[in-house]
PDB file of N, CA and C in Angstrom:
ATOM      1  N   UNK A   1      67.330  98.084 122.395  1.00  0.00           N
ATOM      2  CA  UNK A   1      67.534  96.724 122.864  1.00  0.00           C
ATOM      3  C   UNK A   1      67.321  96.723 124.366  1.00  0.00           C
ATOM      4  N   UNK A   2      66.376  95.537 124.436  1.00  0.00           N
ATOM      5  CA  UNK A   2      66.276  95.882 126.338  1.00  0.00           C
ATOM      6  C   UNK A   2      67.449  95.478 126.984  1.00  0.00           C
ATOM      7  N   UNK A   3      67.324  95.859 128.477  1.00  0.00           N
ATOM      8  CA  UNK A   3      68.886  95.746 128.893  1.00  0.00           C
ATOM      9  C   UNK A   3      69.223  94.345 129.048  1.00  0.00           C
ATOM     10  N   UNK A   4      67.779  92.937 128.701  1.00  0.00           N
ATOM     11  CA  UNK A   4      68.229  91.843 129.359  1.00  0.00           C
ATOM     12  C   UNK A   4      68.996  91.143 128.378  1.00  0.00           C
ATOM     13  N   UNK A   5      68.587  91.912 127.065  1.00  0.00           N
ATOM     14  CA  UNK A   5      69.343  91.051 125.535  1.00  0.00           C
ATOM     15  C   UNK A   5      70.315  91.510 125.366  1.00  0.00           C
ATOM     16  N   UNK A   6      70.567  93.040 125.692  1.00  0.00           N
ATOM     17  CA  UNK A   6      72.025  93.510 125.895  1.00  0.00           C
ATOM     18  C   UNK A   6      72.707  92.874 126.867  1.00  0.00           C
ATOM     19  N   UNK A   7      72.647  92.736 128.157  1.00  0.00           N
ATOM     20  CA  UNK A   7      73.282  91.582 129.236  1.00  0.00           C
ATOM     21  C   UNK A   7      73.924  90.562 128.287  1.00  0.00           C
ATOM     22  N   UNK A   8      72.890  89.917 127.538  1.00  0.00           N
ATOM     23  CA  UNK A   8      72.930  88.139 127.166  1.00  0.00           C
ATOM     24  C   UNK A   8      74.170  88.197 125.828  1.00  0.00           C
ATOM     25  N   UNK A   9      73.696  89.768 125.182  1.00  0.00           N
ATOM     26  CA  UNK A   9      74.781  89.704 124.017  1.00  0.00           C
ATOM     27  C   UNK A   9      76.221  89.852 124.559  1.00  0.00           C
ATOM     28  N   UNK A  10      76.169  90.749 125.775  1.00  0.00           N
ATOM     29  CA  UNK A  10      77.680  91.242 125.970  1.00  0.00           C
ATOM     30  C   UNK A  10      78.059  90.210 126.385  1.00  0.00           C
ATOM     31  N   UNK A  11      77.251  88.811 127.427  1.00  0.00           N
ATOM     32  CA  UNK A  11      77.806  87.762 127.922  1.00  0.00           C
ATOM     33  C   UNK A  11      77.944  86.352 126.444  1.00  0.00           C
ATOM     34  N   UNK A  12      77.483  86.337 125.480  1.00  0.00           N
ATOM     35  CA  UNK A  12      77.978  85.778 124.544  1.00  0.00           C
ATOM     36  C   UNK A  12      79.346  86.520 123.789  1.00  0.00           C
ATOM     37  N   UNK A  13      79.428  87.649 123.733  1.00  0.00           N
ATOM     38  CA  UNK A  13      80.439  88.223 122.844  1.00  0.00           C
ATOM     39  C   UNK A  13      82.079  88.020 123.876  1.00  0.00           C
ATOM     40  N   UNK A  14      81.753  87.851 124.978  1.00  0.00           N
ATOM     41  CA  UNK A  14      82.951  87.577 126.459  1.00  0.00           C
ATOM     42  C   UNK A  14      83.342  86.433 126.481  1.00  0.00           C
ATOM     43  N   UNK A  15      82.249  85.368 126.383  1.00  0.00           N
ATOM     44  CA  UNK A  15      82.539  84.058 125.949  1.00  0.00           C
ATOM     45  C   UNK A  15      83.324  83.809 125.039  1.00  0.00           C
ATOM     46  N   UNK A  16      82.562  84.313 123.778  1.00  0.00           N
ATOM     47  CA  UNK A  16      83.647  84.161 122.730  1.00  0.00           C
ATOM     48  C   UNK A  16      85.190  84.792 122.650  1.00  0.00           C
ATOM     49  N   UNK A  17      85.099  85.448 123.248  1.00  0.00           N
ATOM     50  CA  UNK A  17      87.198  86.167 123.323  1.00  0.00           C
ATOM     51  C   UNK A  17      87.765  84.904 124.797  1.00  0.00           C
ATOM     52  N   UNK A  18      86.885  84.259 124.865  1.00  0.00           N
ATOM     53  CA  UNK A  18      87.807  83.246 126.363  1.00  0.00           C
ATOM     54  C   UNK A  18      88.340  81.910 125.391  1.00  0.00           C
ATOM     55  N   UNK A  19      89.536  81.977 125.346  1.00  0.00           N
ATOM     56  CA  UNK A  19      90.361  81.106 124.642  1.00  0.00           C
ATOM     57  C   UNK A  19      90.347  79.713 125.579  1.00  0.00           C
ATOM     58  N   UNK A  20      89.889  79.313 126.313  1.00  0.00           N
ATOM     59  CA  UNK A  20      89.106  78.128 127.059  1.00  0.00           C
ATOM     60  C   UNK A  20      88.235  77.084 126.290  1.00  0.00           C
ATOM     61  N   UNK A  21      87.192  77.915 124.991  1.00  0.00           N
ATOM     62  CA  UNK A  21      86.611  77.218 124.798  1.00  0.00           C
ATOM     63  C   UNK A  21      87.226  77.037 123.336  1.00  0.00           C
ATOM     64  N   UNK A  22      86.915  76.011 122.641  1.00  0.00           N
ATOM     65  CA  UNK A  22      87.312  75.692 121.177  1.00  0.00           C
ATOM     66  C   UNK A  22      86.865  76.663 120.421  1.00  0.00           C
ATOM     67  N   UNK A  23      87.379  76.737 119.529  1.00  0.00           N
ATOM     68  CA  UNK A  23      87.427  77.624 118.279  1.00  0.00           C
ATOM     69  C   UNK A  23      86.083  77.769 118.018  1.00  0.00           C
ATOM     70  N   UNK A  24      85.558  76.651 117.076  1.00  0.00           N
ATOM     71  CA  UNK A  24      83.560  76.362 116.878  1.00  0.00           C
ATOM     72  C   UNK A  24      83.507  77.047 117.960  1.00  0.00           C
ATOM     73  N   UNK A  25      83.104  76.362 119.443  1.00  0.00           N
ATOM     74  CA  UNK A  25      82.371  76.990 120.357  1.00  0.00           C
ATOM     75  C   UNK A  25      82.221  78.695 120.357  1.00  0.00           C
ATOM     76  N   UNK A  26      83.618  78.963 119.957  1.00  0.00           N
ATOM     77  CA  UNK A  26      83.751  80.554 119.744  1.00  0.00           C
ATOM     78  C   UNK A  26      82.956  81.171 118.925  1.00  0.00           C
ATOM     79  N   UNK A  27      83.004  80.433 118.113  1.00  0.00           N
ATOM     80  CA  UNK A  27      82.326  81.365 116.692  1.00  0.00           C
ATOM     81  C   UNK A  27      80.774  80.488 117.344  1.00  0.00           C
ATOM     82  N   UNK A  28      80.216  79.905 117.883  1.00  0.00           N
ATOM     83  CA  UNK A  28      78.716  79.914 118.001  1.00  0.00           C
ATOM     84  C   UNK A  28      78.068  80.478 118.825  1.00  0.00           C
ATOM     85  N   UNK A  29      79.424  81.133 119.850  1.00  0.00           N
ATOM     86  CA  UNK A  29      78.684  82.410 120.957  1.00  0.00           C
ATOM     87  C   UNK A  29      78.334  83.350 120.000  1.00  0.00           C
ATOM     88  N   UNK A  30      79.081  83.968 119.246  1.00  0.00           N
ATOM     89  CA  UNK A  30      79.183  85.325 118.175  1.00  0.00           C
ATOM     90  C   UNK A  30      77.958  85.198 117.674  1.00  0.00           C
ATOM     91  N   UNK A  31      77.497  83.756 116.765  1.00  0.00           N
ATOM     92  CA  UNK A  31      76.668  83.209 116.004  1.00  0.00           C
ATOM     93  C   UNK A  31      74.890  83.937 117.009  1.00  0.00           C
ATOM     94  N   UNK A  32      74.906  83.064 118.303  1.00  0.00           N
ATOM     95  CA  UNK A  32      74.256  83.651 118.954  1.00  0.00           C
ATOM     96  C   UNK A  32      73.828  85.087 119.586  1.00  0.00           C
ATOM     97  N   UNK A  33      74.994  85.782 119.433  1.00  0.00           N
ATOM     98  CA  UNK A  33      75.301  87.290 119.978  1.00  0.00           C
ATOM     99  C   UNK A  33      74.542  87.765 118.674  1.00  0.00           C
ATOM    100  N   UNK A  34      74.570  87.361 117.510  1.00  0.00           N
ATOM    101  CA  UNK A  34      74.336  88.246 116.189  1.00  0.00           C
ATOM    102  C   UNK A  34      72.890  87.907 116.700  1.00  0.00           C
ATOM    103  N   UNK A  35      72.316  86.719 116.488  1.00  0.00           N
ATOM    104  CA  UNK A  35      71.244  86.366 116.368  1.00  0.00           C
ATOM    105  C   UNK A  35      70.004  86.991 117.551  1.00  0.00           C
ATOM    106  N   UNK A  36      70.631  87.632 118.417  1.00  0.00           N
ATOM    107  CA  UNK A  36      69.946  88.723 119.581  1.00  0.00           C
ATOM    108  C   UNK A  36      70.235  89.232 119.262  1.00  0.00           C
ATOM    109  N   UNK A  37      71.025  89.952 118.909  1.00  0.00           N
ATOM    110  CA  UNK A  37      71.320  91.504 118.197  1.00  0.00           C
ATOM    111  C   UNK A  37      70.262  91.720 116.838  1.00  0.00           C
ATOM    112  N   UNK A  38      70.176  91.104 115.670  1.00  0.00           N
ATOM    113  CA  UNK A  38      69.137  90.771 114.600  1.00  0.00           C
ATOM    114  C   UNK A  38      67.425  90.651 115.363  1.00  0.00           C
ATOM    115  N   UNK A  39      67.278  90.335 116.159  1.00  0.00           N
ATOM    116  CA  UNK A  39      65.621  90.468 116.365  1.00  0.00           C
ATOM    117  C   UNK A  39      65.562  91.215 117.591  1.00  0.00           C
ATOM    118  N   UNK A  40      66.412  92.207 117.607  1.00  0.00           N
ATOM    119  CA  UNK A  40      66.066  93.537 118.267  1.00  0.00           C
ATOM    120  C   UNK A  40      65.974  94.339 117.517  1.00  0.00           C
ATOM    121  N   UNK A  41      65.268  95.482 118.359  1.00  0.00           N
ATOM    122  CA  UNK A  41      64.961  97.196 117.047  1.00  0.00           C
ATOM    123  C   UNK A  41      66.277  97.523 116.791  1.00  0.00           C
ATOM    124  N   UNK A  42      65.808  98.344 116.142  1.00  0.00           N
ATOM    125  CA  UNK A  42      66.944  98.545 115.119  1.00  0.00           C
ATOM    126  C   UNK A  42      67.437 100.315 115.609  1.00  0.00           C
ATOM    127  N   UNK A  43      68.409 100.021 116.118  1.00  0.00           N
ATOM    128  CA  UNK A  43      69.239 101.353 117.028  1.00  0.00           C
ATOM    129  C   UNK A  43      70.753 101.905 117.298  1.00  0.00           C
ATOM    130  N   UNK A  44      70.870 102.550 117.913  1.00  0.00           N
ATOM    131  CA  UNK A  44      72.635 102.778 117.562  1.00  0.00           C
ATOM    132  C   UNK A  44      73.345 101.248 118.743  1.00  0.00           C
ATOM    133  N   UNK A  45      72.754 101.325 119.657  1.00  0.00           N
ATOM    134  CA  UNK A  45      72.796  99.942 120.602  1.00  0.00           C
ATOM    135  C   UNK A  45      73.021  98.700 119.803  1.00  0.00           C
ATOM    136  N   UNK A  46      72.000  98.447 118.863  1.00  0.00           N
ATOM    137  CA  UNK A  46      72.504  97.321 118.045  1.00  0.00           C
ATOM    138  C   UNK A  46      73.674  97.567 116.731  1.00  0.00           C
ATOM    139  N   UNK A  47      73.299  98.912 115.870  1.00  0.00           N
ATOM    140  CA  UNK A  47      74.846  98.790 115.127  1.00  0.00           C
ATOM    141  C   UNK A  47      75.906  98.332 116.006  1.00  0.00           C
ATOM    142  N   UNK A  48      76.388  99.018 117.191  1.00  0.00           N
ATOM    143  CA  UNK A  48      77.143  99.194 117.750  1.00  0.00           C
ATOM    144  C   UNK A  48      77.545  97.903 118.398  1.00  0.00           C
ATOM    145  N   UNK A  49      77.150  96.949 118.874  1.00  0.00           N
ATOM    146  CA  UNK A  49      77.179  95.252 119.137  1.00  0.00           C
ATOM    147  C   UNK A  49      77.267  94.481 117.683  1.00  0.00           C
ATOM    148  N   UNK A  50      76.901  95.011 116.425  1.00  0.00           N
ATOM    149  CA  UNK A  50      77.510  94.094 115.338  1.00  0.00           C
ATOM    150  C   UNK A  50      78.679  94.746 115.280  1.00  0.00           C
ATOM    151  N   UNK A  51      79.074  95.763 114.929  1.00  0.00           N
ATOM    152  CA  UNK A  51      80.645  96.084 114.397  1.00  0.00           C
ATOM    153  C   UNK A  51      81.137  95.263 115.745  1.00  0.00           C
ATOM    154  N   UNK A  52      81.197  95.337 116.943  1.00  0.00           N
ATOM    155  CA  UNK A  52      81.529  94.426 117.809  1.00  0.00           C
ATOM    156  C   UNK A  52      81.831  93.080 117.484  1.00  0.00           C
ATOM    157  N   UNK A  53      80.677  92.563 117.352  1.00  0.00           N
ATOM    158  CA  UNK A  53      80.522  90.933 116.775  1.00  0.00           C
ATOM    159  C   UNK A  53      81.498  90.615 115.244  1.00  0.00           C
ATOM    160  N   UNK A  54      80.736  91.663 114.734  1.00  0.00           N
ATOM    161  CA  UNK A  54      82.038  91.568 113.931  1.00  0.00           C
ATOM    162  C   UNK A  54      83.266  91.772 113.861  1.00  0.00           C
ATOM    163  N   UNK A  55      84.193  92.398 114.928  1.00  0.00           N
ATOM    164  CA  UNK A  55      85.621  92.472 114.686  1.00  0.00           C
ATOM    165  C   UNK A  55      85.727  91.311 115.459  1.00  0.00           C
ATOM    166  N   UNK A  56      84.959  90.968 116.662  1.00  0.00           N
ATOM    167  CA  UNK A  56      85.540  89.409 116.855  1.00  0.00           C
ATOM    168  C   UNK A  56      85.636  88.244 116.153  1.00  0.00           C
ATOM    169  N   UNK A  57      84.606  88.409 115.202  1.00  0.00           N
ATOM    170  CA  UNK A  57      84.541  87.257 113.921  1.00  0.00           C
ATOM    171  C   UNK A  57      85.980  87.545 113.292  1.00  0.00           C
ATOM    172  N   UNK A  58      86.421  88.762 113.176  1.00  0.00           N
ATOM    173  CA  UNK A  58      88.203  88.856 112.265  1.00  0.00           C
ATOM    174  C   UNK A  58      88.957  88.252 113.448  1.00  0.00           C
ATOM    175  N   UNK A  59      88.972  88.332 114.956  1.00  0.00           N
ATOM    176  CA  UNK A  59      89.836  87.958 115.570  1.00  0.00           C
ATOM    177  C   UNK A  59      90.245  86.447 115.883  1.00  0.00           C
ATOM    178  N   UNK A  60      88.751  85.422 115.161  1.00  0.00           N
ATOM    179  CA  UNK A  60      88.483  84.234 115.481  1.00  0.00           C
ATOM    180  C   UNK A  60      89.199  83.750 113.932  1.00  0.00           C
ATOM    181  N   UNK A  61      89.146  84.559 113.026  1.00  0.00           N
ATOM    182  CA  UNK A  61      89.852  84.132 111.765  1.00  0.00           C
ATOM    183  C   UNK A  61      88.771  84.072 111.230  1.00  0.00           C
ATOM    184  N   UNK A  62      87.341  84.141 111.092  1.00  0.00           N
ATOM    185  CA  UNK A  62      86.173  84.287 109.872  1.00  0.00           C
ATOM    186  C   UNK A  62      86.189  85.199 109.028  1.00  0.00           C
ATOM    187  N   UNK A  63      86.959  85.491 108.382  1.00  0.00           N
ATOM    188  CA  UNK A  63      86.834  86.835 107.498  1.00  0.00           C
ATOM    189  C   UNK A  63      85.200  86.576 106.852  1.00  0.00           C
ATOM    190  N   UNK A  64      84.674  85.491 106.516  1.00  0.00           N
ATOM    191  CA  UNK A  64      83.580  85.724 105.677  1.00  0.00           C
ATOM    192  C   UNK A  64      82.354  86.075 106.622  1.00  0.00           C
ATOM    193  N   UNK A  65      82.385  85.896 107.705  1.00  0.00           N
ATOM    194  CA  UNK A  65      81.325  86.227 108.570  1.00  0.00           C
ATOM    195  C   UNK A  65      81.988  87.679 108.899  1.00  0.00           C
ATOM    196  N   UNK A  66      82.949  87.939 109.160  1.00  0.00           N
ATOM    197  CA  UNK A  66      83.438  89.509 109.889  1.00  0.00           C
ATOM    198  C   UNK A  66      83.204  90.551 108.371  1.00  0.00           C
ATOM    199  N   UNK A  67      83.538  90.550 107.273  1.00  0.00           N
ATOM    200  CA  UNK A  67      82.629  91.147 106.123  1.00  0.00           C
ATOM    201  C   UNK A  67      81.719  91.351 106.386  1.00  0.00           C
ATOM    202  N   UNK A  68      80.784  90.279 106.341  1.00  0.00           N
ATOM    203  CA  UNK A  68      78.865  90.359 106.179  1.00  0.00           C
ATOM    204  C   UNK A  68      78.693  91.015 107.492  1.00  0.00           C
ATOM    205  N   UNK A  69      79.170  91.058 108.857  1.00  0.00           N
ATOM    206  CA  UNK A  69      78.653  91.145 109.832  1.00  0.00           C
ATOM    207  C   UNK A  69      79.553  93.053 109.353  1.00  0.00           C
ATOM    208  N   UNK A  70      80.203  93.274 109.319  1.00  0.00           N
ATOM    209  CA  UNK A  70      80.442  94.335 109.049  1.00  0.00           C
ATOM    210  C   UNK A  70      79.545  95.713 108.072  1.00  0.00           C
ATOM    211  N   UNK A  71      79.801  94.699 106.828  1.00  0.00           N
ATOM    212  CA  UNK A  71      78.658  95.281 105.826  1.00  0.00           C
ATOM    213  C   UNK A  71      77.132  96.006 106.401  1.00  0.00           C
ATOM    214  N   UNK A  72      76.600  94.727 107.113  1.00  0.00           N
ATOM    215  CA  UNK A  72      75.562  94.899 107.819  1.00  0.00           C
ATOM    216  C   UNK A  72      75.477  96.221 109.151  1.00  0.00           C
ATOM    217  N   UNK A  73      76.384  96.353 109.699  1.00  0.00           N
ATOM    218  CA  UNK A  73      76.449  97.199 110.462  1.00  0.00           C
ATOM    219  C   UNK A  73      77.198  98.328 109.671  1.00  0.00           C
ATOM    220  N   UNK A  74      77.504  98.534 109.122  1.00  0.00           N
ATOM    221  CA  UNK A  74      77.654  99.963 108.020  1.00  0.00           C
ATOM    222  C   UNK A  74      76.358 100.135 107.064  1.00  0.00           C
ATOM    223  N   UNK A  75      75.345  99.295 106.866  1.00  0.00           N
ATOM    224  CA  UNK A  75      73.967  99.953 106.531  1.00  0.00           C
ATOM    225  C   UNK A  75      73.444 100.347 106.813  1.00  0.00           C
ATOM    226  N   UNK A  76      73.116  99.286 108.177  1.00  0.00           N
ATOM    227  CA  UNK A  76      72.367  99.996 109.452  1.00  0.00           C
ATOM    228  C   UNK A  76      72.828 101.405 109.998  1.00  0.00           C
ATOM    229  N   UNK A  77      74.113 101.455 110.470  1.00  0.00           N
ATOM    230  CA  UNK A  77      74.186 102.621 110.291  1.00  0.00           C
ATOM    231  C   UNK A  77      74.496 103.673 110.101  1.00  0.00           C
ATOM    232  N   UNK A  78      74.492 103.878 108.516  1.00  0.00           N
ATOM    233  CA  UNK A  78      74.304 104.419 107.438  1.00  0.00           C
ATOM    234  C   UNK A  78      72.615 105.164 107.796  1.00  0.00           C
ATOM    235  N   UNK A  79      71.846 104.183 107.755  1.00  0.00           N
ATOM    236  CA  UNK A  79      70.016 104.576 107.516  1.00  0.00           C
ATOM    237  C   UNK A  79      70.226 105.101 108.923  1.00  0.00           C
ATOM    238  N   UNK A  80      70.590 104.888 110.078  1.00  0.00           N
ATOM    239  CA  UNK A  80      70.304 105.366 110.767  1.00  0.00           C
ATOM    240  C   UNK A  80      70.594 106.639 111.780  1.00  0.00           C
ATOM    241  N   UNK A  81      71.768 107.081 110.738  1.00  0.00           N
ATOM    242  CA  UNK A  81      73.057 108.204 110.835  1.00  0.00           C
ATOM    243  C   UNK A  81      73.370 107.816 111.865  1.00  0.00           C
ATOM    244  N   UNK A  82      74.242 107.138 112.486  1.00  0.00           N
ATOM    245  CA  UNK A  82      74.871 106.627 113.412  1.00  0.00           C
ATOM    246  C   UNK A  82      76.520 106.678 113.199  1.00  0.00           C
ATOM    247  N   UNK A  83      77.211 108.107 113.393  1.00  0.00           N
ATOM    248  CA  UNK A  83      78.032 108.260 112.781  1.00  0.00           C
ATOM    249  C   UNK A  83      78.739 107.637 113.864  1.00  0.00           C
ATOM    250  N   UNK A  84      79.512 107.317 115.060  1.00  0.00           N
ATOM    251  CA  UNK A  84      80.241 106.253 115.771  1.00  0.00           C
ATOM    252  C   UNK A  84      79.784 105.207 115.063  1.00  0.00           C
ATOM    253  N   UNK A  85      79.141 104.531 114.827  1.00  0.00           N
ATOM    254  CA  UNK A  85      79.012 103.083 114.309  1.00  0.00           C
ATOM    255  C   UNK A  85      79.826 102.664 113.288  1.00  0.00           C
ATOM    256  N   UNK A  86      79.527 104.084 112.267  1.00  0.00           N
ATOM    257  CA  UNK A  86      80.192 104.214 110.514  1.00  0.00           C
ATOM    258  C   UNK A  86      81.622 104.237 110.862  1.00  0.00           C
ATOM    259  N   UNK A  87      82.101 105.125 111.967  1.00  0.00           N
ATOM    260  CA  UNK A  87      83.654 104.855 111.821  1.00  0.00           C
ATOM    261  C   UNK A  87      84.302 103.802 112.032  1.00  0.00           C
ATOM    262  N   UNK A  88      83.448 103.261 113.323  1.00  0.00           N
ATOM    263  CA  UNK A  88      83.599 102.226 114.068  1.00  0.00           C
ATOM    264  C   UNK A  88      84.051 100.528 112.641  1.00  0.00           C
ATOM    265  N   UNK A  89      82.756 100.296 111.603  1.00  0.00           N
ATOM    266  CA  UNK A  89      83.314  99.840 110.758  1.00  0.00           C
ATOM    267  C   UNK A  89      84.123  99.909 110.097  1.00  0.00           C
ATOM    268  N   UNK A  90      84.240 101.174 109.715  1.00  0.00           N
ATOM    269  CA  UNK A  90      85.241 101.357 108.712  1.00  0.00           C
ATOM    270  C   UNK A  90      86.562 100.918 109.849  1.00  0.00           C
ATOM    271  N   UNK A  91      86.492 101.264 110.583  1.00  0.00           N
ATOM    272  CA  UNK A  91      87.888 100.856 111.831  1.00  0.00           C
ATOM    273  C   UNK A  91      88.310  99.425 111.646  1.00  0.00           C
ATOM    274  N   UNK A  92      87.317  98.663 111.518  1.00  0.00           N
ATOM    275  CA  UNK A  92      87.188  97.251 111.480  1.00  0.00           C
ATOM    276  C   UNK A  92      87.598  96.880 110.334  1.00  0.00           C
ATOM    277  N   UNK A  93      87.114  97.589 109.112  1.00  0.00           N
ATOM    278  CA  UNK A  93      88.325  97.609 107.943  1.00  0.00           C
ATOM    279  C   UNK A  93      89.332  97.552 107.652  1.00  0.00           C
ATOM    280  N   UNK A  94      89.690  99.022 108.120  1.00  0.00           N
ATOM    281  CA  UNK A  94      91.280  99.311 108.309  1.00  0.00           C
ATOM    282  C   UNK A  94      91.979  98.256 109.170  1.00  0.00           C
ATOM    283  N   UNK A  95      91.488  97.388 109.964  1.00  0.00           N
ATOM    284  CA  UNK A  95      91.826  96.795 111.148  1.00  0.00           C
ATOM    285  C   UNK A  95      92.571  95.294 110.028  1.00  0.00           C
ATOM    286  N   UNK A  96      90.746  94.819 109.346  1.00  0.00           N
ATOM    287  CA  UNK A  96      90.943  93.824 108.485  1.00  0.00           C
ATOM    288  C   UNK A  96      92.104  94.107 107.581  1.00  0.00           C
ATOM    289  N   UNK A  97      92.194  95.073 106.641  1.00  0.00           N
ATOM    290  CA  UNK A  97      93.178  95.222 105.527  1.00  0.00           C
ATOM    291  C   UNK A  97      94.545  95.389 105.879  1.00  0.00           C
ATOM    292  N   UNK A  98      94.841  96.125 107.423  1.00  0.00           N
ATOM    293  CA  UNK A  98      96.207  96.264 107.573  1.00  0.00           C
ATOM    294  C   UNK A  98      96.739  94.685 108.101  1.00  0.00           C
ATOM    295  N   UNK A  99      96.016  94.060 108.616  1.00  0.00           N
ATOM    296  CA  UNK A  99      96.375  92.539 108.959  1.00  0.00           C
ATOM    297  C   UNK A  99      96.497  92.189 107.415  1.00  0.00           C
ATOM    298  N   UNK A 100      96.189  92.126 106.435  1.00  0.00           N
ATOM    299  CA  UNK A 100      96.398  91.698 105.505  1.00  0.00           C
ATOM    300  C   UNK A 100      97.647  92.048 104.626  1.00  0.00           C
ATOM    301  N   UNK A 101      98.156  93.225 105.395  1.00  0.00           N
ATOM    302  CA  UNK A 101      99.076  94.202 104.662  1.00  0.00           C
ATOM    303  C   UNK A 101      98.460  95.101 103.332  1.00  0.00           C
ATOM    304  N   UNK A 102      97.658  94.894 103.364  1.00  0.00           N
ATOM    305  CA  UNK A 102      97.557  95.691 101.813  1.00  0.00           C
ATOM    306  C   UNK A 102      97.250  97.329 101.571  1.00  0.00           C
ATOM    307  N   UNK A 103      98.140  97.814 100.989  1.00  0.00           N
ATOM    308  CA  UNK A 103      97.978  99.363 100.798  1.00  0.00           C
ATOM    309  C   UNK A 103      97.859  99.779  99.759  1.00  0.00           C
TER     310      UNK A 103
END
């Protein structure tokens, strides 16, 4: 990912944790953060900005976007042996399920 889409993602994903803006607004920085992250190559740089994107999607309350955005970044990388990434989701798991309580 070049460094200017990395810049633009980390400054959408900052946006979205600033409790300033409304909820929507929140989740359409993320929305955008994914959507530069998705039409970049495909690298440990980008797993590593979805499990991102995605634990903020659990922190905004989307469980159905923080799943998919999760899922997605445990394929990626998966194919791409990107073993920080893999824990990194699964973290985001454990993160999701213990908020849920369930054991």
């Amino acid at each position: 990912m070049s460094p200017s889409k990395n810049d633009s993602v980390a400054t959408w994903i900052r946006a979205s944790k600033n409790d300033s803006y409304a909820l929507q607004e929140r989740k359409q920085f993320l929305i955008k953060a994914y959507h530069i992250v998705k039409a970049s190559q495909i690298d440990t740089v980008q797993t590593r900005k979805l499990t991102t994107i995605a634990y903020q999607n659990l922190k905004l309350g989307d469980t159905t976007l923080f799943k998919n955005r999760t899922n997605e970044a445990l394929a990626l990388a998966t194919r791409i042996n990107d073993s920080f990434a893999m824990g990194d989701a699964h973290w985001n798991y454990a993160s999701f399920y213990n908020q849920l309580q369930v054991f």
